[in-house]
Protein backbone atom coordinates (compact mmCIF):
# COMPACT_ATOMS: atom_id res chain seq x y z
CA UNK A 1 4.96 -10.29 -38.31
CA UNK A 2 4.83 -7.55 -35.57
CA UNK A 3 2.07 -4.23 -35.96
CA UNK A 4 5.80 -2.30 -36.64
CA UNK A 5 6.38 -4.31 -39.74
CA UNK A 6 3.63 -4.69 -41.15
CA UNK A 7 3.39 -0.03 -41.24
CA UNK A 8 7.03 -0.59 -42.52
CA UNK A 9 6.32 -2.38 -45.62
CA UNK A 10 2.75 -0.88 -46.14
CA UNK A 11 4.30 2.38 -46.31
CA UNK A 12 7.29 1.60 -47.85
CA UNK A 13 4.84 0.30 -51.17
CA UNK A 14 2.79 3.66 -50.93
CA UNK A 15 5.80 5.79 -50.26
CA UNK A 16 7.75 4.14 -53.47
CA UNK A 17 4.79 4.20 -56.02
CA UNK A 18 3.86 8.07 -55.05
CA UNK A 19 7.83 9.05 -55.75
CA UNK A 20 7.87 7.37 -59.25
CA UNK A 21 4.05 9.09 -59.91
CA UNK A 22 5.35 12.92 -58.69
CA UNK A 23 8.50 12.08 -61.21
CA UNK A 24 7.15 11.21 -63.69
CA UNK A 25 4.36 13.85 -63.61
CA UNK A 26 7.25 16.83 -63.00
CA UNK A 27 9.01 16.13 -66.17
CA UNK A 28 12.47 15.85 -64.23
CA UNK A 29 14.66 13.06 -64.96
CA UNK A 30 12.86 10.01 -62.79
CA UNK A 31 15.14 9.02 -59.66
CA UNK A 32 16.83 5.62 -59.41
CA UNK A 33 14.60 2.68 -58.36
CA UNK A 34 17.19 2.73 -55.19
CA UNK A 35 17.01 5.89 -53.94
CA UNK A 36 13.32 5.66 -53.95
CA UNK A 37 13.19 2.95 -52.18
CA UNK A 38 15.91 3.95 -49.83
CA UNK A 39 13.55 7.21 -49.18
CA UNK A 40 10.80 4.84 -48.70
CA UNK A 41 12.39 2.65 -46.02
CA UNK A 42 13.61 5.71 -44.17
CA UNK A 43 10.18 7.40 -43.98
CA UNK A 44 8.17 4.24 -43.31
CA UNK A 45 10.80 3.29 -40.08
CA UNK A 46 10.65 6.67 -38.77
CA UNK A 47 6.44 6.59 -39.17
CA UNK A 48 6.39 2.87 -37.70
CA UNK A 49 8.83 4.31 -34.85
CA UNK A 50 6.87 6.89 -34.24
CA UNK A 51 3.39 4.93 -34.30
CA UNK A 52 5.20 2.32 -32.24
CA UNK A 53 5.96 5.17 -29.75
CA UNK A 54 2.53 6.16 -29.69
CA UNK A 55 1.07 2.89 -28.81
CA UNK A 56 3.52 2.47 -26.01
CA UNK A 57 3.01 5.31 -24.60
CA UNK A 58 -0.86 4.85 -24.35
CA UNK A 59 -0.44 1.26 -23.23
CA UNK A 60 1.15 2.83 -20.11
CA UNK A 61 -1.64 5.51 -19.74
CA UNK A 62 -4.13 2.82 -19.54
CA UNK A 63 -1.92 0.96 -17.18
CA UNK A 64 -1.83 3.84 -14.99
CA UNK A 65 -5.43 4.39 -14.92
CA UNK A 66 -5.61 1.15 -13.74
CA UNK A 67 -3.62 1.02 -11.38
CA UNK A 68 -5.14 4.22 -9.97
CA UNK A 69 -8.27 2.69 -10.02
CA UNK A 70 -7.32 -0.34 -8.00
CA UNK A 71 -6.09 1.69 -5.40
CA UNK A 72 -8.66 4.00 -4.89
CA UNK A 73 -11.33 0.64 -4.69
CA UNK A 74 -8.92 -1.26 -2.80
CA UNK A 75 -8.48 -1.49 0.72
CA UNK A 76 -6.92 1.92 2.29
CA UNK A 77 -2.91 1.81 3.30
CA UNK A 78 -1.25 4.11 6.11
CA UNK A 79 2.05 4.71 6.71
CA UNK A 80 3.34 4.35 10.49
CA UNK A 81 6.31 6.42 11.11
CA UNK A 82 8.50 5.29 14.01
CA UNK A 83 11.72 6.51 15.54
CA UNK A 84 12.92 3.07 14.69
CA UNK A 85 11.61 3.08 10.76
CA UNK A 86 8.55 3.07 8.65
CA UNK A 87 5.74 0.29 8.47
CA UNK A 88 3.11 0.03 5.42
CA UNK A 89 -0.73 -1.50 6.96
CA UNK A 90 -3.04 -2.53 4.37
CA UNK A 91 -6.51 -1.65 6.11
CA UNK A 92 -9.41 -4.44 5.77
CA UNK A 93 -12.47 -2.38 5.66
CA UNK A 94 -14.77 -4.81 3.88
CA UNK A 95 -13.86 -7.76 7.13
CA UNK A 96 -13.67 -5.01 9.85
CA UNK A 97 -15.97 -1.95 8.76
CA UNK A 98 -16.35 -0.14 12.23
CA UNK A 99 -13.12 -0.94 13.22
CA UNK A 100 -11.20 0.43 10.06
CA UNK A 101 -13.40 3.37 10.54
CA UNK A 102 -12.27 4.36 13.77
CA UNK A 103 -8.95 3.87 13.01
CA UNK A 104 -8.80 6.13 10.34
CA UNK A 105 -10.44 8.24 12.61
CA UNK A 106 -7.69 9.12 14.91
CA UNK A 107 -5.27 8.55 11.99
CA UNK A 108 -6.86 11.49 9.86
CA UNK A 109 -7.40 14.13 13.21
CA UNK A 110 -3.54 12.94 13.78
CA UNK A 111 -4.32 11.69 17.51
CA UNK A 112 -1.58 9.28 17.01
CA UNK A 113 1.13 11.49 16.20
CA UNK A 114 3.44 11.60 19.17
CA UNK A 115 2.30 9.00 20.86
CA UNK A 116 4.42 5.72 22.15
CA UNK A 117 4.49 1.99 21.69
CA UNK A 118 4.03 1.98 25.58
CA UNK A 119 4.38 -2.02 26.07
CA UNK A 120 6.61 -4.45 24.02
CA UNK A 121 6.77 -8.13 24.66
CA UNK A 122 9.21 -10.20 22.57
CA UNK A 123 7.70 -13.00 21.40
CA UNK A 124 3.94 -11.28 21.65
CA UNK A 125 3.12 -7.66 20.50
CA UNK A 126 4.11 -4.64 20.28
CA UNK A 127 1.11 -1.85 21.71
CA UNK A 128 0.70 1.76 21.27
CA UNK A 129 -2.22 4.61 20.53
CA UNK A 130 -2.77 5.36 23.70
CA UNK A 131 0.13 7.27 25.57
CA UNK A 132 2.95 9.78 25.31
CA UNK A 133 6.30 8.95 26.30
CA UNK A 134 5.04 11.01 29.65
CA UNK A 135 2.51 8.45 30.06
CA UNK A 136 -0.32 11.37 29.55
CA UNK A 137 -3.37 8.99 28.46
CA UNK A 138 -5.23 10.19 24.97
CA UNK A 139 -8.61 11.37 25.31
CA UNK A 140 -10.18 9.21 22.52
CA UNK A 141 -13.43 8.59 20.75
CA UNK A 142 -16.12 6.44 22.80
CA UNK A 143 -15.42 2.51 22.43
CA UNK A 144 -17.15 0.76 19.32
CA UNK A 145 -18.25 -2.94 18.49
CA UNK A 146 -15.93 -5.81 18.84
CA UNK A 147 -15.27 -7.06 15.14
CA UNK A 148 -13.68 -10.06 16.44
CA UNK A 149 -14.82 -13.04 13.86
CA UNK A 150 -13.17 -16.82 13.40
CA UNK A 151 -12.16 -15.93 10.24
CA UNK A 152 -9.56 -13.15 11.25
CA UNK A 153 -6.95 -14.64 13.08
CA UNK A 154 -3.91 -12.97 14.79
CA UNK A 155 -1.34 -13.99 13.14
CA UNK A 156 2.21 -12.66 12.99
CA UNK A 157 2.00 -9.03 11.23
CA UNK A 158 -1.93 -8.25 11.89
CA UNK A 159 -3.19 -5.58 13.25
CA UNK A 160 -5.94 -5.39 16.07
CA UNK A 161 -7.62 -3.59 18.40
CA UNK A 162 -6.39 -3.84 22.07
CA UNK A 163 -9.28 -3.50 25.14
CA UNK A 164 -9.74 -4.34 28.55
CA UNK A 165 -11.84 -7.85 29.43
CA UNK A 166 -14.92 -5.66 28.67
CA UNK A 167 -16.25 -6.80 25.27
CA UNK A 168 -16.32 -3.29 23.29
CA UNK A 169 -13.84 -1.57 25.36
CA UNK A 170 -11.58 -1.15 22.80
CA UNK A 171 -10.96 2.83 21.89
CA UNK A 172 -7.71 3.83 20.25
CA UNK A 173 -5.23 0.86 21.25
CA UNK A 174 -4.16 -0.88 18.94
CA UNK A 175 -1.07 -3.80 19.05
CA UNK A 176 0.63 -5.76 15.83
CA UNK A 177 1.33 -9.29 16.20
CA UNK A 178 4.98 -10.91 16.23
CA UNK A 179 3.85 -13.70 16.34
CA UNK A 180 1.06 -16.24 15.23
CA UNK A 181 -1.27 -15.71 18.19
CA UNK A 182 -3.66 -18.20 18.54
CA UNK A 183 -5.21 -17.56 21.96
CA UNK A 184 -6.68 -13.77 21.05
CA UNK A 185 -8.70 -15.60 18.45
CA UNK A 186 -12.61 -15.72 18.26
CA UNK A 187 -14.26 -18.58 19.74
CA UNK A 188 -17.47 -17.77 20.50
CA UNK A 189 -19.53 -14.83 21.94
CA UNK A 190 -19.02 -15.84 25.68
CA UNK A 191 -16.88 -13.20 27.14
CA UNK A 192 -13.83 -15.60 27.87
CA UNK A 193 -13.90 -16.79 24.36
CA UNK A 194 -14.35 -13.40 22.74
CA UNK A 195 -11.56 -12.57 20.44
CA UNK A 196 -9.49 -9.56 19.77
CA UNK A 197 -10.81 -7.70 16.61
CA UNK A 198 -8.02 -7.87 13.91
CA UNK A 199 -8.48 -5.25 11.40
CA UNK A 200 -5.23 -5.14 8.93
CA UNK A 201 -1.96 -6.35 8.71
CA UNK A 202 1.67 -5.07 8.06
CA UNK A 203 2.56 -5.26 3.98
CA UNK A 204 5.62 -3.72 4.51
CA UNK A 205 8.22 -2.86 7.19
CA UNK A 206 7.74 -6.20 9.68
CA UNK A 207 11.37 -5.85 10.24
CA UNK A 208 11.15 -2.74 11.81
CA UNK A 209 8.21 -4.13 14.37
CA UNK A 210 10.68 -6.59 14.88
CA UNK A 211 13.53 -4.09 15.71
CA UNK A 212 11.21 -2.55 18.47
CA UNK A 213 10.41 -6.00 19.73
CA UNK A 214 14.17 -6.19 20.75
CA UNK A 215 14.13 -2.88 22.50
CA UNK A 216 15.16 -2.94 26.52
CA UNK A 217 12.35 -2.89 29.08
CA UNK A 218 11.25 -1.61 32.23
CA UNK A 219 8.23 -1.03 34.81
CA UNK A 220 7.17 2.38 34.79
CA UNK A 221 4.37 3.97 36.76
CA UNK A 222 2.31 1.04 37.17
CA UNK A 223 2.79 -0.53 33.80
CA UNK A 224 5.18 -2.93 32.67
CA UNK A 225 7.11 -4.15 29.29
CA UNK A 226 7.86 -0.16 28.97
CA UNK A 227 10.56 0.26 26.37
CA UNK A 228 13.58 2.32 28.18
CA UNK A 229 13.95 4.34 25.56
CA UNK A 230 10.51 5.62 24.27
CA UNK A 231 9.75 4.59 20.76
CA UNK A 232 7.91 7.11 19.40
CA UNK A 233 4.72 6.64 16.77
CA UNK A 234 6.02 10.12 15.07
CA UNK A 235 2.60 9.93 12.83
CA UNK A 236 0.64 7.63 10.87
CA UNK A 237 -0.51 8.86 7.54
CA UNK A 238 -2.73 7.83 4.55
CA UNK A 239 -0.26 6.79 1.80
């Protein structure tokens, strides 16, 4: 028997013996046993509706809370805006502290906004953070820790940090994986073997990284894999 049936016929008793009492007690001729009990039922469904209602509705504020919770002590999500579409990265702070840090760094002074995914390589990455489609280089933050660690791999739709063959040289580069890319892994802390620090991945939009990855290329002024077409990082937000 559900919580709604069992207020129905609770009521319904209470309602039906307090009717016959208030008759009686009036002196007016004492209603039929049916309509009583037809007033009953109608009062106790609209009270069970009503507490029915009420339970629902904080069910769902409890839900919400929540769910509000979990995503303010989750991991933090930004929204890449594209000329080519919108992609969702879930940010792994706890696995790459200093390099989610710096991240959100340039994503919260909006140093990304208007920049360019400057090289594209099917079948590779797709890289960007660092130029406008004038090829005007962004005056970033100093260069922080390499993060790189076994356990991060970069695999198709993660994030990480791009750099030069210097160690901690990465800055504000970053490129997302199209594929599963073994070779960037860690191996070990000799310089060679010294892997490129993954720090997210893409929950949402991979087809659009895709769509860029299919974009026509060129060489332009000293760099290659430069989309003809710019495609434009048009901002990259908190969500």
């Amino acid at each position: 028997m559900t919580l709604t049936t069992r207020y129905r016929h609770v009521l319904m008793a209470l309602l039906f013996g307090s009717a016959l009492s208030l008759a009686a007690c009036s002196g007016e001729d004492t209603p039929s046993t049916e309509d009583v009990a037809q007033t009953a039922e109608n009062v106790a469904e609209t009270v069970a509706q009503t507490a029915e209602d009420a339970a629902a509705a904080v069910s769902d504020a409890v839900n919400q809370v929540t769910d509000d919770d979990t995503t303010m002590t989750g991991n933090p999500v930004v929204v890449m805006t594209t000329s080519m579409g919108d992609v969702e990265i879930e940010l792994w702070q706890d696995e790459a502290p200093i390099t989610v840090a710096n991240f959100l760094r340039y994503v919260d002074n909006g140093l990304y906004d208007g920049l360019t995914f400057h090289r594209v390589i099917p079948g590779f990455m797709v890289q960007g953070g660092g130029y406008d489609e004038d090829f005007v280089e962004l005056s970033g933050y100093p260069a922080i820790k390499n993060e790189a660690s076994a356990e991060l791999s970069n695999d198709r739709g993660t994030i990480a940090m791009a750099r030069t063959q210097v160690v901690d040289s990465a800055t504000s580069q970053f490129f997302i994986n199209l594929v599963d890319n073994d070779f960037l892994n860690h191996r070990s802390t000799n310089p060679q073997e010294f892997g490129y620090a993954v720090f997210g991945e893409v929950i949402s939009g991979m087809e659009v990284m895709d769509e860029i990855a299919r974009v026509q290329t060129t060489s332009q002024r000293g760099h290659q894999d430069v989309p003809v077409e710019p495609v434009m990082i048009v901002s990259i937000d908190r969500r």
